[in-house]
Protein backbone atom coordinates (compact mmCIF):
# COMPACT_ATOMS: atom_id res chain seq x y z
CA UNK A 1 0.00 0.00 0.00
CA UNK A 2 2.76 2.41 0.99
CA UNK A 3 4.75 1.75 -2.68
CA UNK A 4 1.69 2.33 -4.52
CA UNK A 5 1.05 5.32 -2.74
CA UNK A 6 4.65 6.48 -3.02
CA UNK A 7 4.27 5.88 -6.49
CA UNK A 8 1.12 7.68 -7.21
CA UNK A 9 2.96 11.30 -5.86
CA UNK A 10 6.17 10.91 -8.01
CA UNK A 11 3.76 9.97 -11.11
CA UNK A 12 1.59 13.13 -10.15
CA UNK A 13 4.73 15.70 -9.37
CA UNK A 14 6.31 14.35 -12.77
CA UNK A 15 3.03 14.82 -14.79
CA UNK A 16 2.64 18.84 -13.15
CA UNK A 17 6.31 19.26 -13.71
CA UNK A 18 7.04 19.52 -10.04
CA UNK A 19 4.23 22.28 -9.48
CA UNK A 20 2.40 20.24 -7.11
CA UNK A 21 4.10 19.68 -3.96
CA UNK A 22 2.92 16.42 -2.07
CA UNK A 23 3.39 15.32 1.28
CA UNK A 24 6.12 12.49 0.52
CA UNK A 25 8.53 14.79 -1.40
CA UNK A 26 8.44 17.59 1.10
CA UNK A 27 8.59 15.18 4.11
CA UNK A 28 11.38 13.01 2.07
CA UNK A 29 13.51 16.34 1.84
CA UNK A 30 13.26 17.81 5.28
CA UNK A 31 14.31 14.03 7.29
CA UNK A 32 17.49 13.75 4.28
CA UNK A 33 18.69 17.53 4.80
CA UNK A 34 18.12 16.83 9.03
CA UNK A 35 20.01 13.95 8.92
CA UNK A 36 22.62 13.99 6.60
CA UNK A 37 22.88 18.14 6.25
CA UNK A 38 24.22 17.02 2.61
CA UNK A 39 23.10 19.23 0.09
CA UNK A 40 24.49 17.05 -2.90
CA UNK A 41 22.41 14.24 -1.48
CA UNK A 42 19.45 16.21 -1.61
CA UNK A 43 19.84 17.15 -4.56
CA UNK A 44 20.53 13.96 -6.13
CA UNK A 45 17.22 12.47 -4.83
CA UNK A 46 15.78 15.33 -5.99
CA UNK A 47 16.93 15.04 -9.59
CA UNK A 48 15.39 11.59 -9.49
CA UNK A 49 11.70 12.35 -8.99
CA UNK A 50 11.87 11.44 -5.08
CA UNK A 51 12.04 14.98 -3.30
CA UNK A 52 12.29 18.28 -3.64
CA UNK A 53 15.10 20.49 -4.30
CA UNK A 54 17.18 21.70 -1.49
CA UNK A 55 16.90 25.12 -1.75
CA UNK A 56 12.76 24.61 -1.48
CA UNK A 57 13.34 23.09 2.23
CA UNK A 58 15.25 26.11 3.29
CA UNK A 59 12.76 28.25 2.40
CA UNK A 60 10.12 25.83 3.67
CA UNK A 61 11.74 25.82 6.97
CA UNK A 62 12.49 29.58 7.15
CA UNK A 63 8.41 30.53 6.46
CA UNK A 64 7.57 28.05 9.58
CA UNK A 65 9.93 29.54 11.63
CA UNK A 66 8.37 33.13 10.36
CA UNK A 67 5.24 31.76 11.12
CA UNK A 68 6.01 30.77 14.32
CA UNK A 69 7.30 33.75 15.65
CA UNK A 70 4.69 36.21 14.38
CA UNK A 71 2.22 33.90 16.13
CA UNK A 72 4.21 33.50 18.48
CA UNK A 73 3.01 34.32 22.57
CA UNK A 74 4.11 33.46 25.80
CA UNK A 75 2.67 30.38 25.43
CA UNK A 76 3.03 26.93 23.15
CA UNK A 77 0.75 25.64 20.92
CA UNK A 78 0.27 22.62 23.31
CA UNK A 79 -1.15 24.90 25.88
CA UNK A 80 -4.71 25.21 26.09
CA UNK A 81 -6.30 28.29 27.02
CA UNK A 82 -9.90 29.53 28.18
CA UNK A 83 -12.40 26.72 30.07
CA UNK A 84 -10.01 23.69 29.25
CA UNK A 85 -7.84 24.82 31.75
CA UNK A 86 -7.83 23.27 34.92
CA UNK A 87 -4.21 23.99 37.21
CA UNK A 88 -1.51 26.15 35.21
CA UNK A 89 2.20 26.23 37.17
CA UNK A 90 5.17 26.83 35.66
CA UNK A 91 8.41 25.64 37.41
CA UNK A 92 11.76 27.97 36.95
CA UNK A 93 15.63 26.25 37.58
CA UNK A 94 19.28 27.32 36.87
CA UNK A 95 20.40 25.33 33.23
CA UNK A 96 23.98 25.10 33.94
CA UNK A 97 26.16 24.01 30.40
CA UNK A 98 29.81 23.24 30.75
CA UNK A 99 31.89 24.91 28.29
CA UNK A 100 35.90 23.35 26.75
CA UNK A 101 36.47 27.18 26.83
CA UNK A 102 37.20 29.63 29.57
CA UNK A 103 35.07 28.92 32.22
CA UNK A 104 34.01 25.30 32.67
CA UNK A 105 29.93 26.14 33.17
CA UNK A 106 27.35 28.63 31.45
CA UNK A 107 24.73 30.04 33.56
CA UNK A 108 21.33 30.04 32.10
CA UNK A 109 17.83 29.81 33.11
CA UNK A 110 15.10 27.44 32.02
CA UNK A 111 11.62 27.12 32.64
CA UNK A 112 8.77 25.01 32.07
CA UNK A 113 4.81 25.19 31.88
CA UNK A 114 2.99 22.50 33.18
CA UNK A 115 -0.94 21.82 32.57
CA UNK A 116 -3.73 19.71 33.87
CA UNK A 117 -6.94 20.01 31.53
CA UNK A 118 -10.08 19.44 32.55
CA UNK A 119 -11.51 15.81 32.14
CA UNK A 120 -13.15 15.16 29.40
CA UNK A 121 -12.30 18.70 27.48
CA UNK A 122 -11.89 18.38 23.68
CA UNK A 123 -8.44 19.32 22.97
CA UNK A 124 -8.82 18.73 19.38
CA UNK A 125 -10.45 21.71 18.88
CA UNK A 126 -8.02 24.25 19.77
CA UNK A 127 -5.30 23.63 16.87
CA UNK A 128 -3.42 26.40 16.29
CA UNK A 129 -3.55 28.19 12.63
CA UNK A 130 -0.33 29.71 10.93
CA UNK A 131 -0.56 32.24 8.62
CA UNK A 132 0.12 31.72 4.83
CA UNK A 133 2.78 33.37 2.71
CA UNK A 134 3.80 33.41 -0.96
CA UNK A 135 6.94 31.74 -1.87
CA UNK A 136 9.99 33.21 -1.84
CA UNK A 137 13.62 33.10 -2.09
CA UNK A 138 14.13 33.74 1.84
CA UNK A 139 16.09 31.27 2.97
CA UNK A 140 17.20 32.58 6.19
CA UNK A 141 16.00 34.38 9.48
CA UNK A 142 16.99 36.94 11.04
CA UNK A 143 16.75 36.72 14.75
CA UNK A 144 18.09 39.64 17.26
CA UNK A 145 20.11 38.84 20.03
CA UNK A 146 18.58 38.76 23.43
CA UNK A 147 19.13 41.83 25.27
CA UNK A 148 21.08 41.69 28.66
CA UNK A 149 18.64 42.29 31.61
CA UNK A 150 20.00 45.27 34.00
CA UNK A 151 21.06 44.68 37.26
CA UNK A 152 18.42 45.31 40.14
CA UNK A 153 19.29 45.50 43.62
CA UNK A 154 16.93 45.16 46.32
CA UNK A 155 17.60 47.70 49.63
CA UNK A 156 16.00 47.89 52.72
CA UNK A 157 14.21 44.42 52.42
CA UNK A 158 10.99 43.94 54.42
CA UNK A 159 9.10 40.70 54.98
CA UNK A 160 5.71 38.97 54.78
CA UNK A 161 3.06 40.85 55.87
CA UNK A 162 0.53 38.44 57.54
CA UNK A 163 -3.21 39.09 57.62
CA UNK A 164 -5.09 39.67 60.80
CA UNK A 165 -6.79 36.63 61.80
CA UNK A 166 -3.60 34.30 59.87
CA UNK A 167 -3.78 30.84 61.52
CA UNK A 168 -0.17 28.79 61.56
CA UNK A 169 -2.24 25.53 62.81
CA UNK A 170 -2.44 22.61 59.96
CA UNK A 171 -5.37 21.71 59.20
CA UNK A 172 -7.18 18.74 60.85
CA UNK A 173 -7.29 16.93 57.35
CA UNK A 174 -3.04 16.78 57.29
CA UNK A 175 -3.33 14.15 59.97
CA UNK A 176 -5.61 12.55 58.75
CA UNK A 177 -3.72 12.24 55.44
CA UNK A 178 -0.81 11.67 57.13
CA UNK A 179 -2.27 8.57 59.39
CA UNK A 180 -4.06 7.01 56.19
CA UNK A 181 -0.14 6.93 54.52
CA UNK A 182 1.56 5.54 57.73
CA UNK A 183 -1.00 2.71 57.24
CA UNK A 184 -0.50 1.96 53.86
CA UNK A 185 3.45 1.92 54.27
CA UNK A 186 2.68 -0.61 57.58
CA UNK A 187 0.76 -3.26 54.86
CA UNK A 188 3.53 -2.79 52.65
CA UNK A 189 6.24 -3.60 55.11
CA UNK A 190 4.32 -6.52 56.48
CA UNK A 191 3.42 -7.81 52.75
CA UNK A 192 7.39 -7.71 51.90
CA UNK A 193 8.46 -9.76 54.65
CA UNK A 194 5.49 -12.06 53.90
CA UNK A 195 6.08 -12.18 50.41
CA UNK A 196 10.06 -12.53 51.22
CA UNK A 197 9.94 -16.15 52.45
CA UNK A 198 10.21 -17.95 49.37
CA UNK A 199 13.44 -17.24 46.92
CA UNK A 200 11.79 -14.25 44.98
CA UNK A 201 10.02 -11.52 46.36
CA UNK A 202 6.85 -11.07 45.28
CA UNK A 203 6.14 -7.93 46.54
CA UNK A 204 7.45 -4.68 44.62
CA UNK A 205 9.10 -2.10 46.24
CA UNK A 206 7.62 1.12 47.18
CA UNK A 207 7.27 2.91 44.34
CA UNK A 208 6.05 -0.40 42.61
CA UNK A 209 3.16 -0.52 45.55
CA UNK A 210 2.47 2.62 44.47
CA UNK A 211 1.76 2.86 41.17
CA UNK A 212 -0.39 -0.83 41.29
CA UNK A 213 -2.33 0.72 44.23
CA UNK A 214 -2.87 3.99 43.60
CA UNK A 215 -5.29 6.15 41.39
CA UNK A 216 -4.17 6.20 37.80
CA UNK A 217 -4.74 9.68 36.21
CA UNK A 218 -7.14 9.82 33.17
CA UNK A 219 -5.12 11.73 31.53
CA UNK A 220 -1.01 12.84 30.96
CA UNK A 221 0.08 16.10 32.33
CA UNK A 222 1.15 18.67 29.56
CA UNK A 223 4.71 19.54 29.63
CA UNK A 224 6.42 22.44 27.29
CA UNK A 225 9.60 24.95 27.66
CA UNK A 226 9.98 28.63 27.70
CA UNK A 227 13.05 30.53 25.93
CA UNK A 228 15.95 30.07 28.39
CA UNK A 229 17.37 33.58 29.65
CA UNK A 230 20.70 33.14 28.88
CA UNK A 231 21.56 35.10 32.53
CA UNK A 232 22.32 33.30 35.79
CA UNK A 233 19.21 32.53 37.93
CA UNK A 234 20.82 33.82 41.06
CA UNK A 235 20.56 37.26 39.75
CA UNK A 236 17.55 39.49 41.24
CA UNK A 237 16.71 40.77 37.61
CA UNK A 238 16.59 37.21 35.88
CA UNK A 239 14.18 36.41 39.25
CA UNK A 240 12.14 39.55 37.89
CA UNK A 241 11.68 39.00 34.35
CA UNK A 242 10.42 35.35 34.86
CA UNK A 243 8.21 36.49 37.18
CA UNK A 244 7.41 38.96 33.93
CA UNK A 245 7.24 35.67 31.92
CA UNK A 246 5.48 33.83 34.33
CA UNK A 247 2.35 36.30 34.99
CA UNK A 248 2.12 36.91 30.50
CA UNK A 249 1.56 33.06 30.47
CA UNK A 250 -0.93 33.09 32.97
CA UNK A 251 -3.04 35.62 32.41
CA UNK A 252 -2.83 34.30 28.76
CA UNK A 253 -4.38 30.90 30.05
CA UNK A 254 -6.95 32.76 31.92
CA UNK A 255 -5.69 31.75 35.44
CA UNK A 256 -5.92 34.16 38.12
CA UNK A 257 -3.03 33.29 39.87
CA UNK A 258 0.16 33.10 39.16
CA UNK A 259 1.72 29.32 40.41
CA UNK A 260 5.27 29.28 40.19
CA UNK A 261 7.64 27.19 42.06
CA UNK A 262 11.34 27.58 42.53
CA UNK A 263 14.47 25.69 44.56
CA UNK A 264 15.37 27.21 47.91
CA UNK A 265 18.12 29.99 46.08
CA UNK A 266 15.34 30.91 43.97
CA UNK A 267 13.20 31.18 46.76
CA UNK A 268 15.49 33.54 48.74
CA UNK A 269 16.01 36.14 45.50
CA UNK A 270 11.86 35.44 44.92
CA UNK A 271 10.18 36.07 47.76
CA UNK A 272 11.76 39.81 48.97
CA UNK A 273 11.07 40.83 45.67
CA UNK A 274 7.52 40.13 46.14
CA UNK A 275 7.65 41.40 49.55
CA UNK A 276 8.92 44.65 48.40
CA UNK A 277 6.47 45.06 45.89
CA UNK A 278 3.29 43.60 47.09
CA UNK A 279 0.72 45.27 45.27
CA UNK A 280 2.88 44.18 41.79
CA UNK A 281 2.86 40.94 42.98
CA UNK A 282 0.02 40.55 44.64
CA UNK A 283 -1.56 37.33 42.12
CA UNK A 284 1.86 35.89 42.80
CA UNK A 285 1.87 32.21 44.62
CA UNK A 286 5.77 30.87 45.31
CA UNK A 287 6.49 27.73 46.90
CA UNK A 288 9.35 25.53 46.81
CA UNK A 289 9.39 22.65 44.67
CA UNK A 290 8.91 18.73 45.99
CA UNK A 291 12.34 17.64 44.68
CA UNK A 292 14.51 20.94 46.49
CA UNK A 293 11.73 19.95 49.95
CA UNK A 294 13.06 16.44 49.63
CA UNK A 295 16.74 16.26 49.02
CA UNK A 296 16.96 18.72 51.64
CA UNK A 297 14.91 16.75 53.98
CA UNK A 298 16.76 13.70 53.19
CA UNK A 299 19.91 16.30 53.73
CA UNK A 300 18.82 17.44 57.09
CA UNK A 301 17.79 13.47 58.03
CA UNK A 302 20.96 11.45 57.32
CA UNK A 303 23.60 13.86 57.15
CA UNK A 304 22.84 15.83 60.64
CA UNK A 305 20.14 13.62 62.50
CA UNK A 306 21.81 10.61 61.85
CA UNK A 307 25.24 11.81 62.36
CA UNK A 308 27.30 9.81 64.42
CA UNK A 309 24.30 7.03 64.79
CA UNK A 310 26.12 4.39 62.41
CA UNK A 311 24.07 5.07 58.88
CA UNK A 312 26.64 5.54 57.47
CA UNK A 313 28.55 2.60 58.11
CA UNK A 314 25.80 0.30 57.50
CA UNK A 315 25.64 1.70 53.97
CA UNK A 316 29.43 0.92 53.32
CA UNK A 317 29.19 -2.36 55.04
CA UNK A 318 26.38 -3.27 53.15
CA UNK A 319 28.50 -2.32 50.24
CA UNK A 320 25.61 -0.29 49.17
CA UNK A 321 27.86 2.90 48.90
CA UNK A 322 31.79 3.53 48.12
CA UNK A 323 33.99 6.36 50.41
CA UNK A 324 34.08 8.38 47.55
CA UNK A 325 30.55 9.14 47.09
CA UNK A 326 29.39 8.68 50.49
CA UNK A 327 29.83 12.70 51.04
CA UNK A 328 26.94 13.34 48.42
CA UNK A 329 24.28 10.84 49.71
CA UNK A 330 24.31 11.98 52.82
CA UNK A 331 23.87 15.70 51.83
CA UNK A 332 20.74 14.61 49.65
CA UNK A 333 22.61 15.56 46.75
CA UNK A 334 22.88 12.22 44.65
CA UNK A 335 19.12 12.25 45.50
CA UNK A 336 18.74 8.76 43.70
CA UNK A 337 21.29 6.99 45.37
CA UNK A 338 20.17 9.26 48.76
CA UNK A 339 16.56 7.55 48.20
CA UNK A 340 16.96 4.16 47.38
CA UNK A 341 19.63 3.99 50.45
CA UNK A 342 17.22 5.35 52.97
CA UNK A 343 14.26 3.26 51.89
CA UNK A 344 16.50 0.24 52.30
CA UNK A 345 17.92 1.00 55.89
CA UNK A 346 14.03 2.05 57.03
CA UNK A 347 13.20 -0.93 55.36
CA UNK A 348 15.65 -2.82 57.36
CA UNK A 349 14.62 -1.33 60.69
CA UNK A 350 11.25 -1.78 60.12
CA UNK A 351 11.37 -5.89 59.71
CA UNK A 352 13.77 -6.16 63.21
CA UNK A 353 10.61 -4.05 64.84
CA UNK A 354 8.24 -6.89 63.02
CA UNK A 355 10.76 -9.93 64.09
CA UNK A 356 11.13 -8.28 67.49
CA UNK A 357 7.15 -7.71 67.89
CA UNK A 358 6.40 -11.43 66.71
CA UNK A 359 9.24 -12.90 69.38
CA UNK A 360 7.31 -11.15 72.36
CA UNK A 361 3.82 -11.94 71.07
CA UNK A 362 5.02 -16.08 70.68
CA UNK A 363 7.18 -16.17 74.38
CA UNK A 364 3.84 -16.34 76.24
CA UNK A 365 2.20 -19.13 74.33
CA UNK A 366 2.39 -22.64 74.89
CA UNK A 367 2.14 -25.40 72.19
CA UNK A 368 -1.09 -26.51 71.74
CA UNK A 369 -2.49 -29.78 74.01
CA UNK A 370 -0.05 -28.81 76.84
CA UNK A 371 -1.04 -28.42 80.13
């Protein structure tokens, strides 16, 4: 099916004399030039009937990317805006590159948007159009050079201004979360050293119990990038123009306000800036992000709580962990290697508390027929 229909669009572009321009010839000559960047290649093909020319994909390519950036907003076309939207957050990091020449690392800053749409929205409907252009012999785009953002500095800083009436008390509901998690971790300790008897476990581990016992989502998250600002992130007027960036986006949804979420540096440039300036930012929410609240929990837990308590040698003697990296799991820092380790030991701990627990229920029992 696929050679006659190959065949069909060379027979058709050789009959118009290459004025019609079908999908297999403009597709064919965009994937050879991407992947081979040979022009003679191209060209050969295209002297055969099986593409077009090379010149034509240039100018293909530079009327999308014209397109694209007269269309162009703070948003992405996967972005949907108006009543599909359900939770809009956008999530801002230092993008360090490391660099052969003069000094080893580049310090940019990256952001992403990320979406939840309401169940059961139609997201067909909200393609995006481009506009249409004659042909030409452009071939090439312009594009200015970002401008460097002036430096900002931030005097006399002044902190959060509380409500009257502000309550610091968690809600009743955080327990009860909180209790209802405890208990699911409890079956999932017992059921691995039930399930550990035999030669294979046939219990997963944690995140495994997770995922088979927990909600699935109807539907994936959507995930897209801004334009990096090619400035450090530790700089108080990168922190302001992606606050810029982040309240365009939003308002372009049609969110009221303004989610962003940062690591704890980001946090600490953020949120006197907003306290400065609380009627600019007053639609602004900050809040650090799960990953920065974790490694640094895990920081805090094993390499200050547990110092001097033997976790550390359990890991190496365990050979779970060499001397050389043991530095960086117990900061949090290799927070893979930080995780997995400190699931294990609890792990550990927790079946001695089970083996210990059965030993003093069975010491008071007698077999069964004896006096």
């Amino acid at each position: 099916m696929c050679f006659f229909f190959s065949l069909s669009q060379d027979i058709c572009r050789a009959v118009t004399k290459g004025e019609w321009k079908l999908s297999k010839h403009i597709l064919l000559c965009t994937n050879v030039r991407h992947l081979y960047r040979s022009k003679q290649l191209t060209t050969i093909l295209s002297r055969l009937g099986h593409c077009e020319t090379y010149d034509f994909g240039l100018e293909l390519e530079t009327a999308l990317a014209k397109a694209l950036v007269e269309v162009s907003t703070s948003l992405t076309p996967q972005i949907i805006t108006g009543e599909g939207n359900e939770v809009f957050h956008l999530e801002w990091d230092n993008m360090n590159k490391i660099n052969i020449h003069g000094s080893n690392v580049v310090n940019s800053t990256g952001g992403i948007m990320i979406q939840e749409v309401k169940p059961g929205f139609n997201v067909s409907n909200k393609d995006q159009t481009l506009p249409v252009y004659k042909r030409s012999a452009t071939r090439s785009l312009k594009v200015d050079t970002p401008e460097t953002l002036a430096p900002i500095h931030i005097y006399s800083r002044v902190g959060p201004k509380f409500p009257k009436g502000a309550v610091f008390t968690p809600p009743t509901v955080h327990s009860e979360v909180y209790l209802k998690c405890i208990q699911e971790y409890q079956v999932w300790s017992l059921a691995r050293v039930v399930g550990s008897s035999g030669e294979k476990q046939l219990m997963p581990g944690f995140g495994g119990f997770i995922s088979a016992t927990g909600v699935k989502p109807t539907q994936k998250t959507t995930i897209d990038y801004f334009t990096p600002i090619n400035q450090p992130f530790t700089e108080v007027s990168v922190i302001k123009e992606l606050l810029r960036r982040s309240e365009d986006a939003t308002m372009e949804v049609g969110q009221a306000y303004v989610l962003n979420t940062f690591d704890l540096g980001g946090c600490m440039k953020a949120l006197p800036l907003i306290w400065k300036f609380p009627d600019v930012y007053k639609k602004h929410v900050i809040i650090p992000g799960p990953f920065h609240t974790g490694m640094n929990y895990m920081g805090m837990v094993t390499g200050n709580k547990c110092r001097g308590s033997g976790y550390s040698e359990i890991l190496i003697e365990a050979g779970l962990v060499a001397t050389c990296c043991l530095s960086g799991v117990l900061k949090g820092k290799a927070y893979a290697k930080a995780l997995f380790y400190l699931k294990t030991v609890s792990e550990a701990m927790q079946r001695l508390l089970f083996d210990r627990f059965a030993e003093d229920e069975c010491r008071g029992l007698q077999p069964y027929g004896t006096a």
